[in-house]
C-alpha atoms as a PDB file:
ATOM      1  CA  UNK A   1     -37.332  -7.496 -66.248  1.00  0.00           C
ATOM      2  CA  UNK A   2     -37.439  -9.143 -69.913  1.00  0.00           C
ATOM      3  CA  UNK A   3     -40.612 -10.626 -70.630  1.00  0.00           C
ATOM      4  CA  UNK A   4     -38.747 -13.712 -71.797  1.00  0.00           C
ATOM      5  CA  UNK A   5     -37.637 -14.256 -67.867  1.00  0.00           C
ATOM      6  CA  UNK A   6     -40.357 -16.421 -67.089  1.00  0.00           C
ATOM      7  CA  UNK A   7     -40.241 -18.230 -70.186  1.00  0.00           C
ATOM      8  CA  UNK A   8     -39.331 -21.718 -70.295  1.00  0.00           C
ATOM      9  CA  UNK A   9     -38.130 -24.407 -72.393  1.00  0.00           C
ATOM     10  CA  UNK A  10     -41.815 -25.722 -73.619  1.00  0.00           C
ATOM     11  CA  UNK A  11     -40.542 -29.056 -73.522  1.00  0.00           C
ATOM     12  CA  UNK A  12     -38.506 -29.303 -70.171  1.00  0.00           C
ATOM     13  CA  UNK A  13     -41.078 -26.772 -68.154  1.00  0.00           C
ATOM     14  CA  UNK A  14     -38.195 -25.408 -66.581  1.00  0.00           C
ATOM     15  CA  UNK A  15     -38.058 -21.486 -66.408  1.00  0.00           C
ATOM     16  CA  UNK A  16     -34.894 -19.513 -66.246  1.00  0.00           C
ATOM     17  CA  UNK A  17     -36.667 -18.083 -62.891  1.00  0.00           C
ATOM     18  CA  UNK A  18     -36.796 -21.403 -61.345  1.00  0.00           C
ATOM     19  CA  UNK A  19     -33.433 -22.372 -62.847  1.00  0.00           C
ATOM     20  CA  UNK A  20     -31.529 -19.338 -61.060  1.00  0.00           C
ATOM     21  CA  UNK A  21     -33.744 -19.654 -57.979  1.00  0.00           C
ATOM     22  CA  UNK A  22     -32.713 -22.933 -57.806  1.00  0.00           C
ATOM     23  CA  UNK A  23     -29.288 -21.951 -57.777  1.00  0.00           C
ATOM     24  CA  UNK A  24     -29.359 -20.375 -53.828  1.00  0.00           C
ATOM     25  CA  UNK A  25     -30.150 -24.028 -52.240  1.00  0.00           C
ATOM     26  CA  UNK A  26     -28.623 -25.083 -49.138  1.00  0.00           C
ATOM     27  CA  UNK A  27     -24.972 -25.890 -49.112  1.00  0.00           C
ATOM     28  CA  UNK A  28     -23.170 -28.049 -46.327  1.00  0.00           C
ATOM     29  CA  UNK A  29     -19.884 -27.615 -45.815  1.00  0.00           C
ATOM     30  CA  UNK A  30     -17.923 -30.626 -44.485  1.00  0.00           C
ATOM     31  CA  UNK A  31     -14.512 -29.960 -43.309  1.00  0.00           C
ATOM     32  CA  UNK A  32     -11.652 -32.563 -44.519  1.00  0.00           C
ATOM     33  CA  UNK A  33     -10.482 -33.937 -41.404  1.00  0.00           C
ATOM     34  CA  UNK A  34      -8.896 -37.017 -40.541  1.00  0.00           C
ATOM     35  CA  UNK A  35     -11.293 -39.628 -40.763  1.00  0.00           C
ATOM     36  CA  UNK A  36     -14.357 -37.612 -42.200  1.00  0.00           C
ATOM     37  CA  UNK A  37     -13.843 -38.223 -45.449  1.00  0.00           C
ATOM     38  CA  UNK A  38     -14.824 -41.528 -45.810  1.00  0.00           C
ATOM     39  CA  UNK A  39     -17.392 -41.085 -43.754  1.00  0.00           C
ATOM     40  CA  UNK A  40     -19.018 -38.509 -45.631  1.00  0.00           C
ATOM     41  CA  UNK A  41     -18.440 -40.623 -48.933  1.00  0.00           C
ATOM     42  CA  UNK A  42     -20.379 -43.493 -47.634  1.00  0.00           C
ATOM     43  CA  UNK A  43     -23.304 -40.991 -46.055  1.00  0.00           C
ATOM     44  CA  UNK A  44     -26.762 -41.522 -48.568  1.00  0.00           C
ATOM     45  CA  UNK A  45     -26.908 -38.402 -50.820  1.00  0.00           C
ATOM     46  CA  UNK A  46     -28.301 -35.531 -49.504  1.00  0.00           C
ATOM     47  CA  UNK A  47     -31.382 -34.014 -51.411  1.00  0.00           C
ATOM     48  CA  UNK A  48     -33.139 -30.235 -50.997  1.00  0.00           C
ATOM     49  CA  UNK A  49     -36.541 -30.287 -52.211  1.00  0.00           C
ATOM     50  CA  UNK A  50     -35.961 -33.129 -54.657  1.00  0.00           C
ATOM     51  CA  UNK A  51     -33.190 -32.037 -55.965  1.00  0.00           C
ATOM     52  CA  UNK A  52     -29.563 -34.441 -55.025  1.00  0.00           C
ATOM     53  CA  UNK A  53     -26.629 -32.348 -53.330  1.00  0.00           C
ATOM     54  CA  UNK A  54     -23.243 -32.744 -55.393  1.00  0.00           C
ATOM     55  CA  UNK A  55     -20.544 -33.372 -53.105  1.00  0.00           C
ATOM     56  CA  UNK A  56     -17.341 -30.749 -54.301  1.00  0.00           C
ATOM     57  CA  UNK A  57     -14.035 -30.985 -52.277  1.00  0.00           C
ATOM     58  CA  UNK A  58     -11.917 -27.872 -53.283  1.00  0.00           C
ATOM     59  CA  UNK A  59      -9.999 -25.268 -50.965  1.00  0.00           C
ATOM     60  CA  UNK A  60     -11.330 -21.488 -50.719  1.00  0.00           C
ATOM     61  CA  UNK A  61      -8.196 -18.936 -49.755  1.00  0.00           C
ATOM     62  CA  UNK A  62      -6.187 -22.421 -48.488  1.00  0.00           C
ATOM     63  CA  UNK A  63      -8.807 -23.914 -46.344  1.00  0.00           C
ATOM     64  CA  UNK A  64      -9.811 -27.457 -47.804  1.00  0.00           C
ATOM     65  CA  UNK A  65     -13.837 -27.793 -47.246  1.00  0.00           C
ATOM     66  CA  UNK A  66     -16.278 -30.256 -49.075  1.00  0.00           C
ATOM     67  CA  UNK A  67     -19.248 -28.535 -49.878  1.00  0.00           C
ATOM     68  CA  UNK A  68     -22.243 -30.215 -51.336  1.00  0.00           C
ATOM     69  CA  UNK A  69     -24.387 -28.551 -53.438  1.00  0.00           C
ATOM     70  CA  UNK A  70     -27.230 -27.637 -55.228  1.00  0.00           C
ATOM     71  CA  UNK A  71     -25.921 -28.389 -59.508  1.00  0.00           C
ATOM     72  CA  UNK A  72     -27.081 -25.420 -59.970  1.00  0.00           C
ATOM     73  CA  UNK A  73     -25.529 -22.952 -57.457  1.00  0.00           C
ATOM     74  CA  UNK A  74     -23.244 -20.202 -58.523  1.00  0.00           C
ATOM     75  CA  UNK A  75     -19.931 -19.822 -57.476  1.00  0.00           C
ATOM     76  CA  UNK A  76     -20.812 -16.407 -55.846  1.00  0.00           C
ATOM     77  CA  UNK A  77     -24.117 -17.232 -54.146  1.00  0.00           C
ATOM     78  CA  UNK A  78     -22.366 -20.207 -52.290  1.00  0.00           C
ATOM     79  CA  UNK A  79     -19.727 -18.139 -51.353  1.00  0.00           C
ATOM     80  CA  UNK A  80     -21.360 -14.764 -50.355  1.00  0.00           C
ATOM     81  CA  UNK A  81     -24.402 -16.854 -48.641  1.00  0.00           C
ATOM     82  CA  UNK A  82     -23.023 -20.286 -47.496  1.00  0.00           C
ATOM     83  CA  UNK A  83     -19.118 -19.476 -46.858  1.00  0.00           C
ATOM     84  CA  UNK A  84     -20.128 -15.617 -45.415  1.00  0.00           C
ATOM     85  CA  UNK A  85     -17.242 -14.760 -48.099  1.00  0.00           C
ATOM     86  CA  UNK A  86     -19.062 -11.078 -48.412  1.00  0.00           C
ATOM     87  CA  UNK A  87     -15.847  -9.868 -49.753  1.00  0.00           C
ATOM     88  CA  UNK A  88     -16.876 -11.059 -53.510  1.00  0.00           C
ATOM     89  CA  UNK A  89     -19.685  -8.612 -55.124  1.00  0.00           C
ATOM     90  CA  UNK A  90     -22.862  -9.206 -56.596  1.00  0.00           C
ATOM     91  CA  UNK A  91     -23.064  -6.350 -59.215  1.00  0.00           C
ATOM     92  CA  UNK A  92     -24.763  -6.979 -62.590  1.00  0.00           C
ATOM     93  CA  UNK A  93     -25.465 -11.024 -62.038  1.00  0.00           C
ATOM     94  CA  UNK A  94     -24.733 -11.675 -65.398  1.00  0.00           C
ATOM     95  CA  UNK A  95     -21.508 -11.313 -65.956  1.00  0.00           C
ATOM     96  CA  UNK A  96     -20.530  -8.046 -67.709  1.00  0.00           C
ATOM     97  CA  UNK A  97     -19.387  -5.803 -64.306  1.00  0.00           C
ATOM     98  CA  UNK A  98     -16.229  -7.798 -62.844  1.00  0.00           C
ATOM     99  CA  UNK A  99     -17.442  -6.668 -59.554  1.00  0.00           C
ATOM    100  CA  UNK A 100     -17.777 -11.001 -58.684  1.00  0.00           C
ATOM    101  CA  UNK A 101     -13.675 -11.603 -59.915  1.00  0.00           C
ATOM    102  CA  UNK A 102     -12.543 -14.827 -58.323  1.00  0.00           C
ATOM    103  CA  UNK A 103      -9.392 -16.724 -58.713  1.00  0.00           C
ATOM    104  CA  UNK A 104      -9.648 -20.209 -59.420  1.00  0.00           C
ATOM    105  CA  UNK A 105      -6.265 -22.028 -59.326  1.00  0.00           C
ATOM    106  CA  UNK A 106      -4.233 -18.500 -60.165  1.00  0.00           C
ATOM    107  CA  UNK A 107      -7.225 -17.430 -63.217  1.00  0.00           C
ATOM    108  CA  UNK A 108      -9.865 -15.025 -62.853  1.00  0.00           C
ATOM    109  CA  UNK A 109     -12.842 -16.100 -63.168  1.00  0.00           C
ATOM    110  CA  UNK A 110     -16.529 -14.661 -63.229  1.00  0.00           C
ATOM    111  CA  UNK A 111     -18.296 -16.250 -60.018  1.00  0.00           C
ATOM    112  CA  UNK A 112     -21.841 -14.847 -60.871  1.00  0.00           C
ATOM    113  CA  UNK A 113     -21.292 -17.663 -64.169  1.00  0.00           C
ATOM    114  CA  UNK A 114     -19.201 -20.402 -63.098  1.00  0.00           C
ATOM    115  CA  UNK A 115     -21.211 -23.189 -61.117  1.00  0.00           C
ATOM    116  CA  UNK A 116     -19.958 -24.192 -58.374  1.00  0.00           C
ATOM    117  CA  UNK A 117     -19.886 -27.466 -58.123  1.00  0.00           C
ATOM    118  CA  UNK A 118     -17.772 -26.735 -61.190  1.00  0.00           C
ATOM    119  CA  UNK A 119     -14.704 -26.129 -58.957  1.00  0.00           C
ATOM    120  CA  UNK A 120     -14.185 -29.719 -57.436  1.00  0.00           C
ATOM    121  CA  UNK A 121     -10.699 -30.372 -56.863  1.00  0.00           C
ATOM    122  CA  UNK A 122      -9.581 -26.971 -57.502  1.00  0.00           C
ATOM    123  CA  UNK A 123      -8.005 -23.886 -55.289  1.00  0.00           C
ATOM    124  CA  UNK A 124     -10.845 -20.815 -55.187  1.00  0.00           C
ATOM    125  CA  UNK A 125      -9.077 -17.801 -54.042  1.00  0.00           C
ATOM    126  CA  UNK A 126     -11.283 -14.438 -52.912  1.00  0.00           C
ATOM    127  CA  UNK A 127     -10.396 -11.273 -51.970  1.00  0.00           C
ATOM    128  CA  UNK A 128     -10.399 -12.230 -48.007  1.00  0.00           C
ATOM    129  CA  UNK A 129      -7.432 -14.452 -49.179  1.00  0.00           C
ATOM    130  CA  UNK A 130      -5.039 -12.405 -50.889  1.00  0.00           C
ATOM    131  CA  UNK A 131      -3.641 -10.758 -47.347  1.00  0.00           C
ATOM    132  CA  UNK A 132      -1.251 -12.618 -45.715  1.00  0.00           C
ATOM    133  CA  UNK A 133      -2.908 -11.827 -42.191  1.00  0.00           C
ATOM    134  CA  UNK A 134      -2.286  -7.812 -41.652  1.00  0.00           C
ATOM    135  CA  UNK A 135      -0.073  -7.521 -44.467  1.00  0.00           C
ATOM    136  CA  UNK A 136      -1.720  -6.377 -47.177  1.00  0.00           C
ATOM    137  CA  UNK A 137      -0.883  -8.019 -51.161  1.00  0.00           C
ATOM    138  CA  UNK A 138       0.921  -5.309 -53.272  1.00  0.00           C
ATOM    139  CA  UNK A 139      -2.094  -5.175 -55.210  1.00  0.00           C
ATOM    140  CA  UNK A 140      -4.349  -4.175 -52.566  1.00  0.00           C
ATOM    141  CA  UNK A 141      -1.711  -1.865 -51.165  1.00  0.00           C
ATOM    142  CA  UNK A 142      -1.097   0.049 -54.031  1.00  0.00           C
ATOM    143  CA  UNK A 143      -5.087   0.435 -54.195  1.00  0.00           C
ATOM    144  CA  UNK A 144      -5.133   2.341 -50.602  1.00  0.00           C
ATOM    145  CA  UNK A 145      -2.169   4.153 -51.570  1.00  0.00           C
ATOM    146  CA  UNK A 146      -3.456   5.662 -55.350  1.00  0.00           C
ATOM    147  CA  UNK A 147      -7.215   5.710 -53.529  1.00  0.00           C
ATOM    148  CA  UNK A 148      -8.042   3.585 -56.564  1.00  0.00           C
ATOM    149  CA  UNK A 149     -11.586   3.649 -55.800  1.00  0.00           C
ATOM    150  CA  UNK A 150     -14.709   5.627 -54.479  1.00  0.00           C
ATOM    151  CA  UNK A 151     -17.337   4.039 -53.132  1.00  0.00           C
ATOM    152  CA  UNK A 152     -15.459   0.452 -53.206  1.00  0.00           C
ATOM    153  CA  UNK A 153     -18.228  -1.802 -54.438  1.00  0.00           C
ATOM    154  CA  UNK A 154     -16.071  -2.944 -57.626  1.00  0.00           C
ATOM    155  CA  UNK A 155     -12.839  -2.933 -55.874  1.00  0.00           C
ATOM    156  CA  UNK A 156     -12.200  -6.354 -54.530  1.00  0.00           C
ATOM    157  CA  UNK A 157     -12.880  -7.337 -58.246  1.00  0.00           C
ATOM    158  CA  UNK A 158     -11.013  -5.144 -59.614  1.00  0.00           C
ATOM    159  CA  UNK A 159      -8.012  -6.150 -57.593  1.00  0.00           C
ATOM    160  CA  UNK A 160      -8.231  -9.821 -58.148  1.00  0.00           C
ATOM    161  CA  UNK A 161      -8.639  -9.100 -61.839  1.00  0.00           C
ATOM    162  CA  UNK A 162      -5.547  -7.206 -61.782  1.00  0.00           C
ATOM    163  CA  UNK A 163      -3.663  -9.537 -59.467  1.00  0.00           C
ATOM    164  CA  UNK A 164      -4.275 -12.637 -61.936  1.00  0.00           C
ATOM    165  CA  UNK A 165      -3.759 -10.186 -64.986  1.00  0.00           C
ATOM    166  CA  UNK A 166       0.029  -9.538 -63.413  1.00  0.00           C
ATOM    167  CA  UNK A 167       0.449 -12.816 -61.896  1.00  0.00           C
ATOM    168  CA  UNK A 168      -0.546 -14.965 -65.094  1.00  0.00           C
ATOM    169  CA  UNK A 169      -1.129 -13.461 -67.916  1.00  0.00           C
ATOM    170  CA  UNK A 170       2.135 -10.818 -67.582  1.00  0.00           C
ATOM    171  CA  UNK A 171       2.804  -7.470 -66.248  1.00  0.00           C
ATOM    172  CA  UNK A 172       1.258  -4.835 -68.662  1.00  0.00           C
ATOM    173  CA  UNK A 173       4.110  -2.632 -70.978  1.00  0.00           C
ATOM    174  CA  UNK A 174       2.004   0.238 -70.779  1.00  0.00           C
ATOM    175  CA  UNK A 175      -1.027   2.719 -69.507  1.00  0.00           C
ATOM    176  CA  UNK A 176      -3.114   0.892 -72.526  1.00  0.00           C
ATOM    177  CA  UNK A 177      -2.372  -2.414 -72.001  1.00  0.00           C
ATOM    178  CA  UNK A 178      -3.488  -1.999 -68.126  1.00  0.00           C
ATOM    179  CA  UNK A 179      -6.883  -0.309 -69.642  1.00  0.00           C
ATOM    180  CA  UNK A 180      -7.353  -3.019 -72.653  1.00  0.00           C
ATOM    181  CA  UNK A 181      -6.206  -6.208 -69.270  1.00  0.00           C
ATOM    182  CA  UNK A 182      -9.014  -4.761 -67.111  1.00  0.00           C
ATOM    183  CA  UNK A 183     -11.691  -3.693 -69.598  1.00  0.00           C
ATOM    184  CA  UNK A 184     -13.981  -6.236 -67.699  1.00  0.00           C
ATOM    185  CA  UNK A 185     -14.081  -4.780 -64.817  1.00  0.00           C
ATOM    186  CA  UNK A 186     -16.337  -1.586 -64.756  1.00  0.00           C
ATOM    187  CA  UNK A 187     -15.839   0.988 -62.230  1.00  0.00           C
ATOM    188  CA  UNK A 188     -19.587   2.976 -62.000  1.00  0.00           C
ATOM    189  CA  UNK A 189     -17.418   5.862 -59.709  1.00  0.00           C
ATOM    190  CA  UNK A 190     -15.236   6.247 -62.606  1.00  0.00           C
ATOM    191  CA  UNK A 191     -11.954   6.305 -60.572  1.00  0.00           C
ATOM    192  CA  UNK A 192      -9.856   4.858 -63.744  1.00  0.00           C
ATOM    193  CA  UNK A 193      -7.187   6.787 -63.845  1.00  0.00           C
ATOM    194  CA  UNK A 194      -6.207   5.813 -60.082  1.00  0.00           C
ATOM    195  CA  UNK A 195      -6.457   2.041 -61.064  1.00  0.00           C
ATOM    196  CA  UNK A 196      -4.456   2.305 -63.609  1.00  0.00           C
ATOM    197  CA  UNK A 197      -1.560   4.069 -61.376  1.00  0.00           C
ATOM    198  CA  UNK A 198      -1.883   1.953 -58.615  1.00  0.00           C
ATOM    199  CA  UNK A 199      -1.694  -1.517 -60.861  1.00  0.00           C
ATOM    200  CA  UNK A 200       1.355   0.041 -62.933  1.00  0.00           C
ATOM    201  CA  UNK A 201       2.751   0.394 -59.391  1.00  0.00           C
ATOM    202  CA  UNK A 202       1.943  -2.957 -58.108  1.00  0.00           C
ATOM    203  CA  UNK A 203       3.172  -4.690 -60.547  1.00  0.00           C
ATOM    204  CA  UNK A 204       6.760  -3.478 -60.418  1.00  0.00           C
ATOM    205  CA  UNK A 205       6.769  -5.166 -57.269  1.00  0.00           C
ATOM    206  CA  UNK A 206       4.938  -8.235 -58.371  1.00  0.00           C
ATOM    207  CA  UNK A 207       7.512  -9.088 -61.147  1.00  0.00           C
END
């Protein structure tokens, strides 16, 4: 650990340790039903040791859920520990392995540095979301069928990196331009040359 992890701002007493510890608070998720919503406007604001809950309405793979949080919660801690979204990775934590790749409305996103109470109003898509029940996206098909991975920790990210990189940024023209698209995403196993086939694949049948 850097010596400089425990070190403060000598004027705000705040660490960076007690800044990211902060961040795994408790989240409540409120569904948006009929009727609860103005109920759970007019509810007193909710506090976890001292610190006041942020109420966020968005929609995670198409479900709308208000979630009120911590200010300081990550995107991927509320959704790996408070949604049970397990799906998303924690690799590196600070935002240089991919492995936490999130959509939010149609862009990836790092999850492990986007807050989230960040995402009110918006669509958060995860990797549980991209099947539409047992069929699997052409993304994630074309992953089983190159065995584009080894031990899977950095797939889901990898996939929703490559599904947004396809989907909104435009298909890649070659081999180089799928390398230089998903140069974020680090695969520890190596298995790059599968990726690459299976997105040049997938994306003939995403266009």
């Amino acid at each position: 650990m850097n010596e400089q992890d425990d070190v403060g701002d000598a004027d705000s007493g705040v660490s960076r340790r007690s800044f990211v510890g902060g961040g795994l608070a408790a989240v409540t998720v409120v569904p948006l039903l009929t009727g609860q919503a103005e109920t759970a406007e007019a509810a007193p604001a909710a506090t976890v040791d001292g610190v006041t809950l942020v109420p966020v309405p968005t929609a995670v793979n198409g479900n709308p859920v208000t979630l009120r949080v911590d200010p300081r919660a990550t995107l991927l801690d509320t959704l790996r520990e408070r949604l049970d979204l397990k799906g998303t990775k924690k690799g590196c934590d600070r935002g240089q392995c991919g492995a936490c790749t999130v959509h939010i409305d149609g862009r990836r996103v790092l999850s492990c540095l986007t807050l989230a109470a960040a995402v009110s109003g918006q669509q958060v898509t995860t990797i549980e979301g991209l099947a539409d029940g047992d069929r699997l996206h052409p993304m994630q098909q074309a992953f089983v069928d190159h065995d584009g991975l080894q031990c899977g920790f950095c797939t889901p990210g990898q996939i929703m990196s490559a599904v947004a990189m396809v989907e909104n940024e435009g298909p890649a023209r070659s081999d180089n331009e799928i390398r230089e698209g998903m140069s974020g995403n680090i695969c520890r196993c190596s298995a790059y040359p599968r990726i690459v086939d299976a997105i040049r694949d997938a994306q003939r049948v995403m266009r």
